[in-house]
Protein backbone atom coordinates (compact mmCIF):
# COMPACT_ATOMS: atom_id res chain seq x y z
CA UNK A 1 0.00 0.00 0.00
CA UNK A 2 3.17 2.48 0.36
CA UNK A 3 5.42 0.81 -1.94
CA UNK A 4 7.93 0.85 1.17
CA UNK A 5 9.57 -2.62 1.91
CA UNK A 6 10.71 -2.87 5.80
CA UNK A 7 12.94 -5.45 6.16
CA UNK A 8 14.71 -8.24 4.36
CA UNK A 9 13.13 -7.89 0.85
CA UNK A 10 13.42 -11.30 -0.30
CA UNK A 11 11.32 -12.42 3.03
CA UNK A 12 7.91 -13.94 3.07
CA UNK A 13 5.18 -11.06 3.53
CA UNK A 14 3.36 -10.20 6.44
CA UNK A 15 0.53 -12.83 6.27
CA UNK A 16 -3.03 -10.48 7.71
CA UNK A 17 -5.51 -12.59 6.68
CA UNK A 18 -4.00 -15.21 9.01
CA UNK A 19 -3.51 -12.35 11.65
CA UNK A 20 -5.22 -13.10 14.87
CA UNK A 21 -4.16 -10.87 17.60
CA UNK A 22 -2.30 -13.28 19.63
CA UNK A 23 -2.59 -12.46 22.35
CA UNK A 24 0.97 -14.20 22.24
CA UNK A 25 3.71 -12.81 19.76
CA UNK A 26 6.98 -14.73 19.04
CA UNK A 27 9.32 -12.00 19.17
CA UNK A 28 12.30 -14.61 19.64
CA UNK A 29 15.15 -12.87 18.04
CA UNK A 30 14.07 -9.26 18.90
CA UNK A 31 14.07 -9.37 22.24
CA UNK A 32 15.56 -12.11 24.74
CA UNK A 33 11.78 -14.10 25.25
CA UNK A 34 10.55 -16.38 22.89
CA UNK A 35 7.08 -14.94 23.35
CA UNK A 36 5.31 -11.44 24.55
CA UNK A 37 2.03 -11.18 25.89
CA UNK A 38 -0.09 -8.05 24.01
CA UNK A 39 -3.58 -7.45 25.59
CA UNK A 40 -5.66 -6.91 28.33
CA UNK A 41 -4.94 -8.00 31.72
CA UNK A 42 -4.72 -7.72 35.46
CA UNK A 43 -0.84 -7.37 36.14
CA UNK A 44 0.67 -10.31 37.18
CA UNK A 45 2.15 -10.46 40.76
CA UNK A 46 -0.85 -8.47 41.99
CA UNK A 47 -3.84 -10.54 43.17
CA UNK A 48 -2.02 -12.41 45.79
CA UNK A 49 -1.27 -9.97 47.99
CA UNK A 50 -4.51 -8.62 48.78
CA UNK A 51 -6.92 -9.52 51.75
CA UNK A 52 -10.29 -10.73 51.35
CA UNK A 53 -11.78 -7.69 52.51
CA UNK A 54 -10.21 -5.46 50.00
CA UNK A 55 -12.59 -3.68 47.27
CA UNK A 56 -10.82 -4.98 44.42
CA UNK A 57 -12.07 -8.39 45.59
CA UNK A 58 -15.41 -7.61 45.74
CA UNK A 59 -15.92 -6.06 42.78
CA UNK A 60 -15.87 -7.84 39.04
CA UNK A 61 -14.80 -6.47 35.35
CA UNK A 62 -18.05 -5.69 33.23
CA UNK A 63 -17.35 -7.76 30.62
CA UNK A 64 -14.93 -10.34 29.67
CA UNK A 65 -11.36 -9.55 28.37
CA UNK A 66 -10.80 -7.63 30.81
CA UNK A 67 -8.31 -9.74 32.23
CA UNK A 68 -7.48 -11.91 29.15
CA UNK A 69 -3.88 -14.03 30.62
CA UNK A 70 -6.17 -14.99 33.86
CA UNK A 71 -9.09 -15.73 31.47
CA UNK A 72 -7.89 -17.85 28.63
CA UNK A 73 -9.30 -21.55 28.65
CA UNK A 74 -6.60 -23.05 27.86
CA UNK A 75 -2.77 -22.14 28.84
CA UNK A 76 -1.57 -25.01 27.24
CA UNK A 77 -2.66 -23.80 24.02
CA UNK A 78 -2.58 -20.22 24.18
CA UNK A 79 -3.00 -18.53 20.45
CA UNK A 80 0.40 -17.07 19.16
CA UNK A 81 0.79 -14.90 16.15
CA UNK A 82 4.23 -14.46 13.98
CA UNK A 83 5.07 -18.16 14.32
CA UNK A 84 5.12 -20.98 12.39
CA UNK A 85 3.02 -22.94 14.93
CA UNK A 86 -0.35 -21.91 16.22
CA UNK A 87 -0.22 -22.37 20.10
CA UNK A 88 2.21 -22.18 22.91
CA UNK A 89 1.81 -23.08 26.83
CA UNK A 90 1.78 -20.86 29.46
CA UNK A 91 2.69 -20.98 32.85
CA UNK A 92 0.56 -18.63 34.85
CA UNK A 93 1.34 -19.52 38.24
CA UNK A 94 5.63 -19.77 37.76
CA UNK A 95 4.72 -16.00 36.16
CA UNK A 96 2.35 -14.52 38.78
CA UNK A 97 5.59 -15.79 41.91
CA UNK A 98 8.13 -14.05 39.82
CA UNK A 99 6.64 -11.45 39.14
CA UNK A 100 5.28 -10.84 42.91
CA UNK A 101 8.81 -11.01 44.19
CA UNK A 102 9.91 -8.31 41.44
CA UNK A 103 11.28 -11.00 39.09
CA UNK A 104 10.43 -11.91 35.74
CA UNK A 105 9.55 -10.90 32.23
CA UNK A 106 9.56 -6.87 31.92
CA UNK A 107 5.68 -5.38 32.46
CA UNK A 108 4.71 -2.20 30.69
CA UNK A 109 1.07 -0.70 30.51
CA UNK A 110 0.29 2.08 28.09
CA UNK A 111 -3.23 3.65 29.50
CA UNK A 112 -5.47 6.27 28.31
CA UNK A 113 -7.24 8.48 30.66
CA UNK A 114 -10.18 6.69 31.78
CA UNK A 115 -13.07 9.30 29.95
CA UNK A 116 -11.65 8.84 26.95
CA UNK A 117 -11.30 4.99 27.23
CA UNK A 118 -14.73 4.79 28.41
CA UNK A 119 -15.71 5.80 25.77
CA UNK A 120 -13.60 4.60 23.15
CA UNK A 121 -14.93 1.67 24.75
CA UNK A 122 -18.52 2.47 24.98
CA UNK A 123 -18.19 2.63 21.40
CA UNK A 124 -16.98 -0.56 20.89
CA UNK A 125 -19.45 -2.78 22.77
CA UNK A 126 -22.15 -0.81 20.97
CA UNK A 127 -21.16 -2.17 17.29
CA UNK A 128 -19.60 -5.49 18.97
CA UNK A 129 -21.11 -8.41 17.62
CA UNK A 130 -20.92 -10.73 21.02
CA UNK A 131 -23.90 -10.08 23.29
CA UNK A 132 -21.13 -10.60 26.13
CA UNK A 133 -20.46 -6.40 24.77
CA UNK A 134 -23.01 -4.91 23.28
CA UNK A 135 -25.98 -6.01 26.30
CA UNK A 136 -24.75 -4.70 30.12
CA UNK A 137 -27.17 -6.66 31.90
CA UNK A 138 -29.30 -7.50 29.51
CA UNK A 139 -30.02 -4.02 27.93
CA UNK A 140 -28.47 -3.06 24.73
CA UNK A 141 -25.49 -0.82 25.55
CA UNK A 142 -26.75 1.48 22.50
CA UNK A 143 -29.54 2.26 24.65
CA UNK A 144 -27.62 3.91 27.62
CA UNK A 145 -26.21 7.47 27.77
CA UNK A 146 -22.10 7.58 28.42
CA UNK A 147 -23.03 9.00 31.71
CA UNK A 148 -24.94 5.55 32.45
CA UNK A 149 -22.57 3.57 31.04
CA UNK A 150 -19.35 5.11 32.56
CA UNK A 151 -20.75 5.15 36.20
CA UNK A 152 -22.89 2.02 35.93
CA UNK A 153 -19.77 0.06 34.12
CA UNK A 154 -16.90 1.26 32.85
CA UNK A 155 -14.78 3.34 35.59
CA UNK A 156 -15.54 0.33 38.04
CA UNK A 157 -13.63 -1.68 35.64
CA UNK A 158 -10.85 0.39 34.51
CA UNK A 159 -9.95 1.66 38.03
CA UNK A 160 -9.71 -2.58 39.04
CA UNK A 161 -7.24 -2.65 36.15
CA UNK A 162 -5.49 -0.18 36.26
CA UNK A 163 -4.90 -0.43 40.25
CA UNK A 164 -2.49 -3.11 39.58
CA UNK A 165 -0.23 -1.68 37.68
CA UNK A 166 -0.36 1.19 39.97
CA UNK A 167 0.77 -0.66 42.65
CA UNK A 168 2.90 -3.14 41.08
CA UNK A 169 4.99 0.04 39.50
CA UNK A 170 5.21 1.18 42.96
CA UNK A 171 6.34 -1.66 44.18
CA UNK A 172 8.90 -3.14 41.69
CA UNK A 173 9.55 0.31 39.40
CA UNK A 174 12.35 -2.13 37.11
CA UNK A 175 10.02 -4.37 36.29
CA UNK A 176 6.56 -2.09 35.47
CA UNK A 177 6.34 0.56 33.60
CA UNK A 178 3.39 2.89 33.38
CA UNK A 179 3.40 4.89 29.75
CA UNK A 180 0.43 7.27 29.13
CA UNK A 181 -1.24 6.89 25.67
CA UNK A 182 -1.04 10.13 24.94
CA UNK A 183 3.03 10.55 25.43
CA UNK A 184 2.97 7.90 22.58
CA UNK A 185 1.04 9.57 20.18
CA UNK A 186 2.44 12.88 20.57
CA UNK A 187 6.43 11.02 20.62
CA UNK A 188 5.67 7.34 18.81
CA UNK A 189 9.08 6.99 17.86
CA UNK A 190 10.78 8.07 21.27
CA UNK A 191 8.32 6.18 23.50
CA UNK A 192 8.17 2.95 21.67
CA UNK A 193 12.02 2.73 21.97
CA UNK A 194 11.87 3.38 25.40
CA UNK A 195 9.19 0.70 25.85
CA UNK A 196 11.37 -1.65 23.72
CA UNK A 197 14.24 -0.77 25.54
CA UNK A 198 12.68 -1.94 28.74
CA UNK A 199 11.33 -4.94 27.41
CA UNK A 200 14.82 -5.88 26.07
CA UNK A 201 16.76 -4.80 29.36
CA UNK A 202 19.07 -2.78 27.76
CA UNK A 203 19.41 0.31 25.28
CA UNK A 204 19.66 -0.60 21.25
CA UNK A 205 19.32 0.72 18.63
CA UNK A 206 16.48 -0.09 16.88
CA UNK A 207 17.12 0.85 12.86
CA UNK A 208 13.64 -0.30 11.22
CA UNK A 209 11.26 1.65 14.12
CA UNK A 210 10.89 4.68 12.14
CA UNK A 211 9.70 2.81 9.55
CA UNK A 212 7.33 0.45 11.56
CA UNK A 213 5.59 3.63 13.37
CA UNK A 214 5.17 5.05 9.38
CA UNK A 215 3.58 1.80 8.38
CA UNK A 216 1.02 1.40 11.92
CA UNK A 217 -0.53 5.29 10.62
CA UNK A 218 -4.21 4.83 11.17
CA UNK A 219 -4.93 5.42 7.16
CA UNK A 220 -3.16 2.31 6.85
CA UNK A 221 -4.71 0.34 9.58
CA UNK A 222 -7.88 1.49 7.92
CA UNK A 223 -7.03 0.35 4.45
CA UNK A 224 -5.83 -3.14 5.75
CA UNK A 225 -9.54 -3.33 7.14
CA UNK A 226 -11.35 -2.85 4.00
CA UNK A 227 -9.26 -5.38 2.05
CA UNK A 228 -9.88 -7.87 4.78
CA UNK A 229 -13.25 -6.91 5.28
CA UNK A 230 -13.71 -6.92 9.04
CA UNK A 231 -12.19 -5.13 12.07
CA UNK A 232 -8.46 -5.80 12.48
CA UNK A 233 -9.42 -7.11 16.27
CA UNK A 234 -12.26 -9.39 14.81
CA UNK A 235 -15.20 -7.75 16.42
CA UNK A 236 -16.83 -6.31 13.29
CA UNK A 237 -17.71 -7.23 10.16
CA UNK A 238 -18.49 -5.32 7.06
CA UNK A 239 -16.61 -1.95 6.20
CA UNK A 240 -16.69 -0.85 10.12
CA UNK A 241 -13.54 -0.10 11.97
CA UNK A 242 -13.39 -0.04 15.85
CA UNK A 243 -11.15 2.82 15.19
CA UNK A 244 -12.04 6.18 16.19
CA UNK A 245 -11.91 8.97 13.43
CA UNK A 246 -9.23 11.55 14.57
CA UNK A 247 -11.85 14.43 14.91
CA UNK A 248 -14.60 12.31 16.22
CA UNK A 249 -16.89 15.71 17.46
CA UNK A 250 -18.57 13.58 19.74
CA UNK A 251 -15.12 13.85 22.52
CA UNK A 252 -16.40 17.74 22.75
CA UNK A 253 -18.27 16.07 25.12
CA UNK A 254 -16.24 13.94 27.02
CA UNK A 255 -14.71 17.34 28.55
CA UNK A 256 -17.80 17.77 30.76
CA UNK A 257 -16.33 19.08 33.86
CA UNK A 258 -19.09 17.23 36.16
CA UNK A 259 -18.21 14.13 34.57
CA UNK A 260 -14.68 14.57 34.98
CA UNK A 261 -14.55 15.87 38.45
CA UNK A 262 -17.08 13.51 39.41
CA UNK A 263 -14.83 10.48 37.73
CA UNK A 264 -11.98 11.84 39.70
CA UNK A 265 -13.79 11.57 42.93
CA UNK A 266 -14.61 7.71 42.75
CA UNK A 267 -11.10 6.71 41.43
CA UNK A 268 -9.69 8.35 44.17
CA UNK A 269 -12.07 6.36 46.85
CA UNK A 270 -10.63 3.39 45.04
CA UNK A 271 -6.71 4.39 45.50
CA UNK A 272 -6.33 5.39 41.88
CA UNK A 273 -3.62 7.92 41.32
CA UNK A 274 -5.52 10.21 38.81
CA UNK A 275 -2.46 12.87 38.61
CA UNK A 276 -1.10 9.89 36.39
CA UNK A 277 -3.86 10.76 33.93
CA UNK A 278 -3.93 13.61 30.73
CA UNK A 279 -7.90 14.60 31.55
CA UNK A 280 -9.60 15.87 27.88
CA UNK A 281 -10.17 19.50 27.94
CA UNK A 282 -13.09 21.45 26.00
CA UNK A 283 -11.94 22.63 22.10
CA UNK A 284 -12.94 25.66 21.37
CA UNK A 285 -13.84 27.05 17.69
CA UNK A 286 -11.64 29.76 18.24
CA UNK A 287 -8.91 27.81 18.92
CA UNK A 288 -9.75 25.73 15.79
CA UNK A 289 -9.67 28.25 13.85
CA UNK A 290 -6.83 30.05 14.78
CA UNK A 291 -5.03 26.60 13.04
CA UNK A 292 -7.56 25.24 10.30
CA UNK A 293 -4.36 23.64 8.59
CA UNK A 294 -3.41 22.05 11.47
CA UNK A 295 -4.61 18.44 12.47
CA UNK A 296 -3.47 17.62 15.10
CA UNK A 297 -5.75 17.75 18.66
CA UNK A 298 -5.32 20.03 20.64
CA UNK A 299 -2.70 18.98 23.92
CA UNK A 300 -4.28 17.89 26.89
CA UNK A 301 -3.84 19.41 30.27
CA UNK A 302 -2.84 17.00 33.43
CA UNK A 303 -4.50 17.49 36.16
C-alpha cells in the first residue's frame, strides 16, 4: 500500500488474513523471550497480595477480556501470532511468583485516561457483535447514555485494572512501567524505543522503528480493514472499523467538567492515582480556527 519494503526484501510477507491478535507474539530474536504477551490484563504479581476484605475483591470487570492471561481456557494452548506454529503453553502460576517477588519478564502498561477509554470503549461494545459487549445486563449498551454507562460500568472496571499496575509500579519500578497513551502519540518513535528498551533490558538501537511507526498510521490500519473486510481485532464485520476517526466531534463532550470531576472523585475512593492521567479538555472554535491547517488535537492538560 506504500510501496515501502521494511525489512529483508526477499522475506515472506506479512501474512493479515491469518492475523489473529495473539494475544501471544513470538518475538524470539528481537528481544531475549521467545514470546510477549499483548492485551488486556490484570498485572501479574498483583492478586495475591490482597486480603479478602479489600474492594478490588469484591468487585468484578463488566465484561470479559478484561483480564485476558487470567481468562484464557486453555494455557496449554494459548493462540500465538508471527510463528510458524499456532499455540504455545503458558505458565501462569511460575509468572504470577516471579513477578510478585519483582522478578520476571519486563511489564509495561500504556493507559489512556479513563473518559476517553470509556468511551472509546462504549463505542466498541455498541457495534460489537458478542452479546457478552453490546448487552450490560441484559439491555443493549446502544440504549444507555455515556453517563450511564461510565458510572454504571466502565470506571468500576478500569480503576480494578489499572490499580495493579499502579501498585505493582510502585512496588517493583524495574520491572513495570506505566506509559500514558497520549506521550505515545504525541512522541511514537521516542516512546516505543523506550518501551522496547525496557522490554529488552538494555538500550539498542532499533534501525527499522521509524519505519514500523510510518507503516502502523491509522490510514493504513484502515485500508488493511477494508481489504480484509472486518475489524483488524475481529469484532466487526463489514466496512466498520473499531477505530475512532481523529476528529470524532462527539469527545467535545467527554470534557464535561461534572463528569470529569465527578470520575476523579470515585477513582480516588478506590486508591487510583488520577495525577497519572492527561484529563480531555473542551476545544474551542476559536482555537480551531486560529489553526484550520493544522490536524493535530489540541494537547491535553494533566491534572
Amino acid at each position: 500500500m506504500t510501496g515501502e519494503v521494511v525489512g529483508n526484501p526477499k522475506g515472506p510477507a506479512f501474512d493479515f488474513g491469518r492475523f489473529r491478535g495473539g494475544p501471544l507474539f513470538r518475538v524470539a530474536g528481537t528481544l531475549p523471550t521467545e514470546h510477549m504477551f499483548i492485551g488486556h490484563t490484570v498485572c501479574p504479581g498483583f492478586q495475591d497480595l490482597l486480603p479478602a476484605s479489600h474492594w478490588w475483591r469484591q468487585t468484578s470487570f463488566h465484561v470479559p477480556g478484561y483480564d485476558c492471561l487470567h481468562e484464557e481456557a486453555s494455557y496449554r494452548h494459548t493462540p500465538v501470532d508471527l510463528a510458524t506454529y499456532e499455540y504455545a503453553p503458558v505458565k501462569v502460576p511460575a509468572m504470577e511468583r516471579a513477578a510478585r517477588k519483582g522478578r520476571g519478564g519486563p511489564i509495561a502498561l500504556v493507559y489512556r485516561n479513563p473518559i476517553d477509554q470509556a468511551y472509546s470503549y462504549f463505542r466498541y461494545c455498541q457495534a460489537h457483535v458478542n452479546p457478552a459487549y453490546y448487552l450490560f445486563r441484559g439491555r443493549p449498551v446502544a440504549d444507555m447514555s455515556f453517563r450511564e454507562y461510565l458510572f454504571g460500568a466502565a470506571l468500576i472496571s478500569y480503576a480494578r485494572q489499572f490499580i495493579t499496575y499502579q501498585v505493582q509500579a510502585v512496588r517493583h519500578p524495574d520491572l513495570v512501567k506505566l506509559i500514558p497513551y497520549e506521550t505515545l502519540i504525541d512522541r511514537p518513535v521516542e516512546t516505543a524505543k523506550y518501551l522496547l528498551d525496557h522490554f529488552s533490558g538494555t538500550r539498542r538501537e532499533w534501525t527499522m522503528l521509524r519505519a514500523a511507526v510510518r507503516l502502523v498510521r491509522k490510514e493504513h490500519m484502515r485500508a488493511i480493514e477494508t481489504k480484509l473486510g472486518n475489524s483488524l481485532d475481529g469484532t466487526r464485520d463489514g466496512q466498520s472499523s473499531h477505530m475512532r476517526a481523529s476528529e470524532d466531534t462527539e469527545r467535545d463532550r467527554l470534557a464535561d467538567p461534572s463528569i470529569r470531576d465527578e470520575a476523579i472523585a470515585r477513582l480516588g475512593e478506590m486508591g487510583v492515582d488520577c495525577s497519572l492521567f492527561a484529563w480531555p479538555v473542551q476545544r474551542s472554535a476559536p482555537l480551531r480556527l486560529a489553526h484550520p491547517n493544522d490536524g493535530r488535537p489540541i494537547r491535553q492538560a494533566s491534572a
